[in-house]
N, C-alpha and C. Protein backbone atom coordinates (compact mmCIF):
# COMPACT_ATOMS: atom_id res chain seq x y z
N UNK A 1 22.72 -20.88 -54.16
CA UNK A 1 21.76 -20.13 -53.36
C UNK A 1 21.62 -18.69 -53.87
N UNK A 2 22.45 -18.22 -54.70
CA UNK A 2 23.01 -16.92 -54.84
C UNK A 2 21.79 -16.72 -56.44
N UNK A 3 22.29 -17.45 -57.18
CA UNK A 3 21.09 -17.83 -58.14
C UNK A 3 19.57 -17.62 -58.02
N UNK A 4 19.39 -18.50 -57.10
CA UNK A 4 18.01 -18.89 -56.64
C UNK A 4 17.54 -17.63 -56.06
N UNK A 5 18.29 -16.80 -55.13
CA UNK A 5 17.94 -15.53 -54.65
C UNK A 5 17.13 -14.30 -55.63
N UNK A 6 18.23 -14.76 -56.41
CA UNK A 6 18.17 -13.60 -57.66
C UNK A 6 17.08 -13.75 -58.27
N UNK A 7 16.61 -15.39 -58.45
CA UNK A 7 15.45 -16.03 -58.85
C UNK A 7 14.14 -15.24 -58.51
N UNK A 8 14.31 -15.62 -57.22
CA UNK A 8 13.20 -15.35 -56.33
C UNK A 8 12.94 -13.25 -56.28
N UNK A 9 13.87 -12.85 -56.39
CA UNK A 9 13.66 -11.31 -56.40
C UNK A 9 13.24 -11.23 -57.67
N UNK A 10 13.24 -11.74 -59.02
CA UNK A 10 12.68 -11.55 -60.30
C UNK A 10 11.39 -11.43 -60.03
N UNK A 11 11.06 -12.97 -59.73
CA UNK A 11 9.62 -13.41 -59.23
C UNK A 11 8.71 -12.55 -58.42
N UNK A 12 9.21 -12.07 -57.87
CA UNK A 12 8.36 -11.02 -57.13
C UNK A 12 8.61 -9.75 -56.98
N UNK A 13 9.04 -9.34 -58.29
CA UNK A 13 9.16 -7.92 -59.28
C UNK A 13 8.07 -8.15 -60.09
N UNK A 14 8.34 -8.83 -60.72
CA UNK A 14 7.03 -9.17 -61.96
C UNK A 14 6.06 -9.21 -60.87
N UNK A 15 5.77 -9.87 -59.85
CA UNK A 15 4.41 -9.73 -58.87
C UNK A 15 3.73 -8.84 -59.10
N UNK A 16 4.70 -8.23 -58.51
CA UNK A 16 4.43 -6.44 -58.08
C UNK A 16 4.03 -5.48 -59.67
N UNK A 17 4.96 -5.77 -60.40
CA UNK A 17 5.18 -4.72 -61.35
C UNK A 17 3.93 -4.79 -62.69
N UNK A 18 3.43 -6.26 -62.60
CA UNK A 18 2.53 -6.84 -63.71
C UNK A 18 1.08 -6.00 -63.70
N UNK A 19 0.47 -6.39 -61.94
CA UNK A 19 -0.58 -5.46 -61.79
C UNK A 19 -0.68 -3.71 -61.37
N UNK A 20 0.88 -3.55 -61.02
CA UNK A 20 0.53 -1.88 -60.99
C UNK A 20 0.80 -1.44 -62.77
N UNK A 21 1.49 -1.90 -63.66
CA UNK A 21 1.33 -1.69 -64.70
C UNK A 21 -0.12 -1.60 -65.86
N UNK A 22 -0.61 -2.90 -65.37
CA UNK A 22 -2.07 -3.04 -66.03
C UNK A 22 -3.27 -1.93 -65.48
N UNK A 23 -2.98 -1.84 -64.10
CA UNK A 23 -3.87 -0.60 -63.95
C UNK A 23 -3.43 1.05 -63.93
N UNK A 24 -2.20 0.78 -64.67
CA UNK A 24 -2.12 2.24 -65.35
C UNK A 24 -2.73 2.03 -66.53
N UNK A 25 -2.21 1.39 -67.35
CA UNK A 25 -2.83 1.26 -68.59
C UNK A 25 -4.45 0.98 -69.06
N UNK A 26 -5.45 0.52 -68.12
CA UNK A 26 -6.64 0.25 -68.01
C UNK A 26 -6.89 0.83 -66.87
N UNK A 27 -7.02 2.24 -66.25
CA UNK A 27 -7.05 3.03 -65.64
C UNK A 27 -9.00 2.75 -65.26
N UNK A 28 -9.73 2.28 -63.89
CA UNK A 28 -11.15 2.37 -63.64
C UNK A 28 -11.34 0.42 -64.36
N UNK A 29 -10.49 0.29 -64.73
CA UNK A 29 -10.86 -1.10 -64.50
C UNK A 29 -9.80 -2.16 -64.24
N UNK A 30 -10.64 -3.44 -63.15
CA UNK A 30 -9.54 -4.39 -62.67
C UNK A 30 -9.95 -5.52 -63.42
N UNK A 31 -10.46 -5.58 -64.55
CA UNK A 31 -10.58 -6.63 -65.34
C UNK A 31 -9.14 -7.25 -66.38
N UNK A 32 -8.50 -6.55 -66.70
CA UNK A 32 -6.79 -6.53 -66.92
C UNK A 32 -6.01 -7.29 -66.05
N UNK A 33 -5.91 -7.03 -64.71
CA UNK A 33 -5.21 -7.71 -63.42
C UNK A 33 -6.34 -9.46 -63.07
N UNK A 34 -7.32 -8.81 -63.60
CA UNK A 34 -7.90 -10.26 -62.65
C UNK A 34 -8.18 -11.41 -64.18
N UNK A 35 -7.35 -11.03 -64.94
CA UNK A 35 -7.69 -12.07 -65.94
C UNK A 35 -5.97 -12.54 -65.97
N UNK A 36 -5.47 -11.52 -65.62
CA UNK A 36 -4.04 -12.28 -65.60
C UNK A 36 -3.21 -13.10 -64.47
N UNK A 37 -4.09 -12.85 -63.29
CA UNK A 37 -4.53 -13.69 -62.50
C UNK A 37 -5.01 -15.16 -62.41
N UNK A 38 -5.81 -14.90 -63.15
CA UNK A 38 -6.88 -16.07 -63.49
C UNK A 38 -5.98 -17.06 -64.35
N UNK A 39 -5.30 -16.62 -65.04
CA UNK A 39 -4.62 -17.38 -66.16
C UNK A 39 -3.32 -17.86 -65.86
N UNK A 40 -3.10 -17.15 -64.87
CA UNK A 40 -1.49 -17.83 -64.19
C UNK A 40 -1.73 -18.59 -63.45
N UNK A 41 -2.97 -18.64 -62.58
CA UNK A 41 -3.44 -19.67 -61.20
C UNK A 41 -3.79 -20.66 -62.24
N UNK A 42 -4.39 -20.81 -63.03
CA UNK A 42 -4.82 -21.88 -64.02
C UNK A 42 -3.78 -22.76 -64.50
N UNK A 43 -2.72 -21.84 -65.06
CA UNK A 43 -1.57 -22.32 -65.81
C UNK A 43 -0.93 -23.09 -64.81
N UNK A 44 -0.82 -22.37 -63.31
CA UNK A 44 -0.10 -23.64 -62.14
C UNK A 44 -1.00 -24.70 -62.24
N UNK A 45 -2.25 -24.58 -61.84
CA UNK A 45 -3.32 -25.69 -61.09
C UNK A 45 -2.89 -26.85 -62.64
N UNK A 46 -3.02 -26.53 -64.19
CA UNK A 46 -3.04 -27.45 -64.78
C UNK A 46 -1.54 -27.58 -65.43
N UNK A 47 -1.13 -26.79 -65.77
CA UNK A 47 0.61 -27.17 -66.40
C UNK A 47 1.53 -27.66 -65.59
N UNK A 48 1.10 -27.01 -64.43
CA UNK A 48 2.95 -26.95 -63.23
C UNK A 48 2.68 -28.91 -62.90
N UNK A 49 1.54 -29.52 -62.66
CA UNK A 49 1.69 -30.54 -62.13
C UNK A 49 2.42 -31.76 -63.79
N UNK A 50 2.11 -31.08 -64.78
CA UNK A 50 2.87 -31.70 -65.95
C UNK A 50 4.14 -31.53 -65.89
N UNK A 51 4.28 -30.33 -66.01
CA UNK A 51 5.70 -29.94 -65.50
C UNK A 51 6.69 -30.19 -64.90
N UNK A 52 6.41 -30.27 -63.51
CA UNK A 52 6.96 -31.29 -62.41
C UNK A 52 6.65 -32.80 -62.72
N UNK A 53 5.90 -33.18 -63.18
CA UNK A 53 6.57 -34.34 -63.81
C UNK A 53 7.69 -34.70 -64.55
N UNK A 54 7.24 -34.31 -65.13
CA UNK A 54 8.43 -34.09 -66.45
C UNK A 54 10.09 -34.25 -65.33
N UNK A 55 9.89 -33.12 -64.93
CA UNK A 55 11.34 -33.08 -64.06
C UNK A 55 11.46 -34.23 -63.28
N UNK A 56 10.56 -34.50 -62.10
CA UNK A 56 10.82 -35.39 -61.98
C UNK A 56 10.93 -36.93 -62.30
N UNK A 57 10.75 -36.83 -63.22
CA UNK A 57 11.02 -38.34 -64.17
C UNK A 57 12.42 -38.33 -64.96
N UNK A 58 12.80 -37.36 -64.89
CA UNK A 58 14.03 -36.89 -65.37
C UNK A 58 14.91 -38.30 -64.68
N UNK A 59 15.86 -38.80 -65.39
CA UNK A 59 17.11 -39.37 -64.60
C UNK A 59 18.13 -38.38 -63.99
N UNK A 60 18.87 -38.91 -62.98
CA UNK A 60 19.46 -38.02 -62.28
C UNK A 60 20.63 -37.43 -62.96
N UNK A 61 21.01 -38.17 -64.41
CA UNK A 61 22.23 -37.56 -64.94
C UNK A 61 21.37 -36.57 -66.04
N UNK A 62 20.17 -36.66 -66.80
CA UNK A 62 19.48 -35.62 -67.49
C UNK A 62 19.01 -34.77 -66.73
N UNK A 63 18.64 -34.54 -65.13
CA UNK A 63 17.90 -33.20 -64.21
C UNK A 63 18.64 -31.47 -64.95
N UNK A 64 19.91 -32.04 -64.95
CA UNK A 64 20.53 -30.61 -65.42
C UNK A 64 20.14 -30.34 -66.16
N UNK A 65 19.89 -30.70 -67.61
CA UNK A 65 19.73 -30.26 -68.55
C UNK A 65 18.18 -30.19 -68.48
N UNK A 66 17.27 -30.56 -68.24
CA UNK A 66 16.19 -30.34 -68.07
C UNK A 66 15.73 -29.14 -67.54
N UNK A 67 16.38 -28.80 -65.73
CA UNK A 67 16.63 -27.77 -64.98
C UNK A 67 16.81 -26.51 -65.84
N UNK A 68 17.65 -26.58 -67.12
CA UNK A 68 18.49 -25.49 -67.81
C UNK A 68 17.24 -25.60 -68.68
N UNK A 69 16.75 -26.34 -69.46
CA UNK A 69 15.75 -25.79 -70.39
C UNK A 69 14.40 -25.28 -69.62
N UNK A 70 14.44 -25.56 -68.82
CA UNK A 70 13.14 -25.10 -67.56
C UNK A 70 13.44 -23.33 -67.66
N UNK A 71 14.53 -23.22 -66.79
CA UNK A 71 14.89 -21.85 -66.60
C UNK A 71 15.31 -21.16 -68.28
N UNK A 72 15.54 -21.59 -69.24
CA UNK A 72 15.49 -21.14 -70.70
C UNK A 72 13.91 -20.89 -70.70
N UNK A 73 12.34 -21.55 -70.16
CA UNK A 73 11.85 -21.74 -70.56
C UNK A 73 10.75 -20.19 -70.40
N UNK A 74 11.41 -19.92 -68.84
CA UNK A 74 10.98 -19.45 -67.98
C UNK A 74 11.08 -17.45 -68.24
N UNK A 75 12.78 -17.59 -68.68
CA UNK A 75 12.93 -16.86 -69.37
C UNK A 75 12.53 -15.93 -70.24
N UNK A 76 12.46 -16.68 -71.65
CA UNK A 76 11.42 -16.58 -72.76
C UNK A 76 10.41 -15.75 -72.46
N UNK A 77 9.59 -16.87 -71.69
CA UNK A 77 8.05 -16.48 -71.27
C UNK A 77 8.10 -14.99 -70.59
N UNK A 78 9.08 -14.87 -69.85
CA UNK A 78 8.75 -13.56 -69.35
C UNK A 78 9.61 -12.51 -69.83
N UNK A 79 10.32 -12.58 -70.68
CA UNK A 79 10.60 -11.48 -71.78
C UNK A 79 9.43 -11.60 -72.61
N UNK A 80 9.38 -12.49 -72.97
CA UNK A 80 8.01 -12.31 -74.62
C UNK A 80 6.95 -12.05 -73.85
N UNK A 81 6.19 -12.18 -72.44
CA UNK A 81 5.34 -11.84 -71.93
C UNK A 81 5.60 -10.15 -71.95
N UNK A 82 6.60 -9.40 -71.43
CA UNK A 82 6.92 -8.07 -70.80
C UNK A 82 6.74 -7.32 -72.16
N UNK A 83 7.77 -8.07 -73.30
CA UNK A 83 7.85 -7.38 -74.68
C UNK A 83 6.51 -7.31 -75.34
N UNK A 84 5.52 -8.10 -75.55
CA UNK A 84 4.28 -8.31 -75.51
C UNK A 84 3.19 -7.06 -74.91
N UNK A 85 3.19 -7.10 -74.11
CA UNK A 85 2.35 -6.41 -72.64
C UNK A 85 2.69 -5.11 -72.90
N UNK A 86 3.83 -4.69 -72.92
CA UNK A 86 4.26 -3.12 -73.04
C UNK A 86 3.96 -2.88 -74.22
N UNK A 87 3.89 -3.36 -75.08
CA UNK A 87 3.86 -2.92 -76.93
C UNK A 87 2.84 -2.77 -76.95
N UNK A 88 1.47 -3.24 -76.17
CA UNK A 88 -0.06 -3.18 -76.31
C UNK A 88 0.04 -1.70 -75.71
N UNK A 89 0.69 -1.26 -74.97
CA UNK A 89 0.42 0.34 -74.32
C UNK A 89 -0.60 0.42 -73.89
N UNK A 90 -1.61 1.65 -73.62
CA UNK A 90 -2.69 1.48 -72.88
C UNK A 90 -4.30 1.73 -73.69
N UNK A 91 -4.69 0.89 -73.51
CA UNK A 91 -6.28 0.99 -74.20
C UNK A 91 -7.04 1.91 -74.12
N UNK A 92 -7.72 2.48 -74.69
CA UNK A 92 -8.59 3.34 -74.49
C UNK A 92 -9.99 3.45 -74.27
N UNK A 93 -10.97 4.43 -73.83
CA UNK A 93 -12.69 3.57 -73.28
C UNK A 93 -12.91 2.96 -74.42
N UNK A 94 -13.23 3.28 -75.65
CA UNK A 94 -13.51 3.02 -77.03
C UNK A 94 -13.02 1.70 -77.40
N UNK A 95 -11.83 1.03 -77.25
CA UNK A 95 -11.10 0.05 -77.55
C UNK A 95 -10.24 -0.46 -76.35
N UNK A 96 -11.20 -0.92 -75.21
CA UNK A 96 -10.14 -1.64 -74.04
C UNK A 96 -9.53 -2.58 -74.16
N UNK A 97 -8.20 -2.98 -73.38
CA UNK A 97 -7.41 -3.25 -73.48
C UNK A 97 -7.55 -5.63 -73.65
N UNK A 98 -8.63 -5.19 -73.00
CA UNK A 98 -9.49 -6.60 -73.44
C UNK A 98 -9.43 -7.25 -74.42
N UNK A 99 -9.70 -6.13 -75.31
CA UNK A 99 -9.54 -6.37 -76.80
C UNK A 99 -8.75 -6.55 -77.80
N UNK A 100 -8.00 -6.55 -76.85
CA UNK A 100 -6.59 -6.42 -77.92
C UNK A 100 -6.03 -8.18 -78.16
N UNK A 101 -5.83 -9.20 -79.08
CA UNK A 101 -5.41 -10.28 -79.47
C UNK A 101 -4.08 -10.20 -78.48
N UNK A 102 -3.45 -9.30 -78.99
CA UNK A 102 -2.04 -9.25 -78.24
C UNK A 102 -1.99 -9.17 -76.67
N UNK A 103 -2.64 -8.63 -76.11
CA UNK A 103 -2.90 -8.92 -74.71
C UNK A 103 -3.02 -10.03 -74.17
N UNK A 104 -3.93 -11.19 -74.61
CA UNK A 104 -4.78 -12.45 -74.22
C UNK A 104 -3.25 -13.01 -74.96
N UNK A 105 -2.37 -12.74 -75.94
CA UNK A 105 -1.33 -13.54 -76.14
C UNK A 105 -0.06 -13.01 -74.76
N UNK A 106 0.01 -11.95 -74.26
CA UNK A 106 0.78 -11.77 -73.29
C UNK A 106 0.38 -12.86 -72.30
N UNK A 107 -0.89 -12.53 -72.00
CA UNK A 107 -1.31 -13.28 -70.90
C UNK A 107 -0.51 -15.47 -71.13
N UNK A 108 -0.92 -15.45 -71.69
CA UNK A 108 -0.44 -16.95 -72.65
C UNK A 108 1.26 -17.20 -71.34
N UNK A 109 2.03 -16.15 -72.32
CA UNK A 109 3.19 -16.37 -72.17
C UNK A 109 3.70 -15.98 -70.90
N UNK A 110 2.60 -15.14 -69.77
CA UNK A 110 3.14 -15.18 -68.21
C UNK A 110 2.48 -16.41 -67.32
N UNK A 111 1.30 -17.05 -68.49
CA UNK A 111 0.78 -18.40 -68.02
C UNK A 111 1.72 -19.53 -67.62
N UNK A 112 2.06 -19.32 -68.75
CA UNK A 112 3.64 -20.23 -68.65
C UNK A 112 4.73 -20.14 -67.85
N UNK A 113 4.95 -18.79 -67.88
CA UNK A 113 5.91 -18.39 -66.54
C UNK A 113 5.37 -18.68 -65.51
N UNK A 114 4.33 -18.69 -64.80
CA UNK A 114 3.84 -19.24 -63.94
C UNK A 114 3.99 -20.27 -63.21
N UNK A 115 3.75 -21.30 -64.49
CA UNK A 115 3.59 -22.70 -64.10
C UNK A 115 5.46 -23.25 -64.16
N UNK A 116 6.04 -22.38 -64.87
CA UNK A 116 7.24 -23.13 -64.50
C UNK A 116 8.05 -22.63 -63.26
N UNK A 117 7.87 -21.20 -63.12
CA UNK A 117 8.34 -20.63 -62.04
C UNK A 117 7.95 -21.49 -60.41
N UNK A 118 6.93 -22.00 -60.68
CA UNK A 118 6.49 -22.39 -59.18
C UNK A 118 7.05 -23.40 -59.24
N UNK A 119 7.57 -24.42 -60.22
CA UNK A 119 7.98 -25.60 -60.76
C UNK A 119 9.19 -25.38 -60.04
N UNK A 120 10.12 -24.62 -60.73
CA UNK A 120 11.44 -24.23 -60.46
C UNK A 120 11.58 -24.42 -58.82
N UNK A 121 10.99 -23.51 -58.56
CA UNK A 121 10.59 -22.98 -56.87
C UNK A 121 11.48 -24.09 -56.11
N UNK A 122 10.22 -24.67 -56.02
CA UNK A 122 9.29 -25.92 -55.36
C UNK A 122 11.20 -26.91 -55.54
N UNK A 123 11.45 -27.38 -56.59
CA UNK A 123 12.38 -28.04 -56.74
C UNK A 123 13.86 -27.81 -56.26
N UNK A 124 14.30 -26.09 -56.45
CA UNK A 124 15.51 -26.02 -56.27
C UNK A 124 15.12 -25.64 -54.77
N UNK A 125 14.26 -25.16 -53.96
CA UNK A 125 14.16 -25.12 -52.71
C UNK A 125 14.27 -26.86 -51.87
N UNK A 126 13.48 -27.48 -52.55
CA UNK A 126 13.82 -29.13 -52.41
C UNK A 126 14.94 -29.17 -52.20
N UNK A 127 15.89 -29.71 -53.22
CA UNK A 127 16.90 -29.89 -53.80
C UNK A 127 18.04 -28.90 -52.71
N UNK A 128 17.96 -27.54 -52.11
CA UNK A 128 18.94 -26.59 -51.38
C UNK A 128 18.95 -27.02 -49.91
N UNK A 129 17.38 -27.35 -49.61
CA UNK A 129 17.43 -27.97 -47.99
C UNK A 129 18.17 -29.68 -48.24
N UNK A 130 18.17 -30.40 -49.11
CA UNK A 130 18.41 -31.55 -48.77
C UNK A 130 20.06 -31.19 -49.21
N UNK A 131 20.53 -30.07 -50.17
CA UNK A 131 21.48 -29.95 -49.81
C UNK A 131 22.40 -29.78 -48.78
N UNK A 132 21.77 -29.01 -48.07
CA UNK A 132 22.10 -28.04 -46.95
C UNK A 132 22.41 -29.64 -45.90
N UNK A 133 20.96 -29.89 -45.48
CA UNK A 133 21.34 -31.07 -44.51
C UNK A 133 22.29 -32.10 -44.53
N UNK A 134 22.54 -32.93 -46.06
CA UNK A 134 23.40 -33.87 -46.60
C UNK A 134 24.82 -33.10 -46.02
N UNK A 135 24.77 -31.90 -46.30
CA UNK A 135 26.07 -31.34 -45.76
C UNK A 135 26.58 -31.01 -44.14
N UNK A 136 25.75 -30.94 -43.06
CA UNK A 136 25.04 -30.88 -41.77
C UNK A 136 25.55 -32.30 -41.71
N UNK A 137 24.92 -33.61 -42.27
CA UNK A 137 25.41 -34.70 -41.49
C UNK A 137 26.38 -35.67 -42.00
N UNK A 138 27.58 -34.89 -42.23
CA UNK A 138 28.76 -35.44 -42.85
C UNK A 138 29.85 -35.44 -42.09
């Protein structure tokens, strides 16, 4: 539970921290925030339901290791998303931040975080209540 906590406070740091960052850096425009938006809701609506497959098709003696490359996966994505994102610094009127290759590749890699993060979610919250109860009626 202690994990999962920690989980969940990541998750909604990056929330927070993704779009007050982008509109420092693209200062008079919300086209920055609403494309990275766009691309994470996308990345759930079409990856996370692959995703969660995947896991759940898992056998019950492979879930762990699956679980572990999930959260490896998750990882990644949001370091190489952050390391990414910050290295673009902030655009200027002349050359917005739109434009930048490296941006639309940040975006990529919090797509992904996205879709596995809600993945994660969804499962170890599963997985903690049926813990919880299994233990309740013993």
């Amino acid at each position: 539970c202690l994990a999962h906590s920690l989980r969940s406070a990541g998750d909604f740091s990056w929330t927070f921290v993704l779009p007050v960052f982008l509109a420092r850096v693209s200062p008079g425009s919300l086209a920055p925030i609403s494309a990275l938006t766009l691309a994470q809701m996308l990345s759930v609506a079409l990856l996370g339901p692959k995703v969660a497959h995947w896991f759940a098709a898992a056998s019950p003696k492979s879930r762990w290791s699956v679980l572990c490359c999930l959260v490896v996966c998750e990882n990644f994505a949001v370091l190489g998303g952050g390391a990414v994102l910050f290295s673009v610094g902030a655009g200027s009127e002349d050359h917005p931040l739109l434009r930048e290759p490296i941006f639309w590749c940040s975006l990529c890699f919090f797509a992904v975080y996205a879709a596995v993060s809600s993945v994660l979610t969804t499962f170890v919250e599963k997985e903690c209540v049926r813990c919880l109860f299994a233990a309740q009626g013993q």
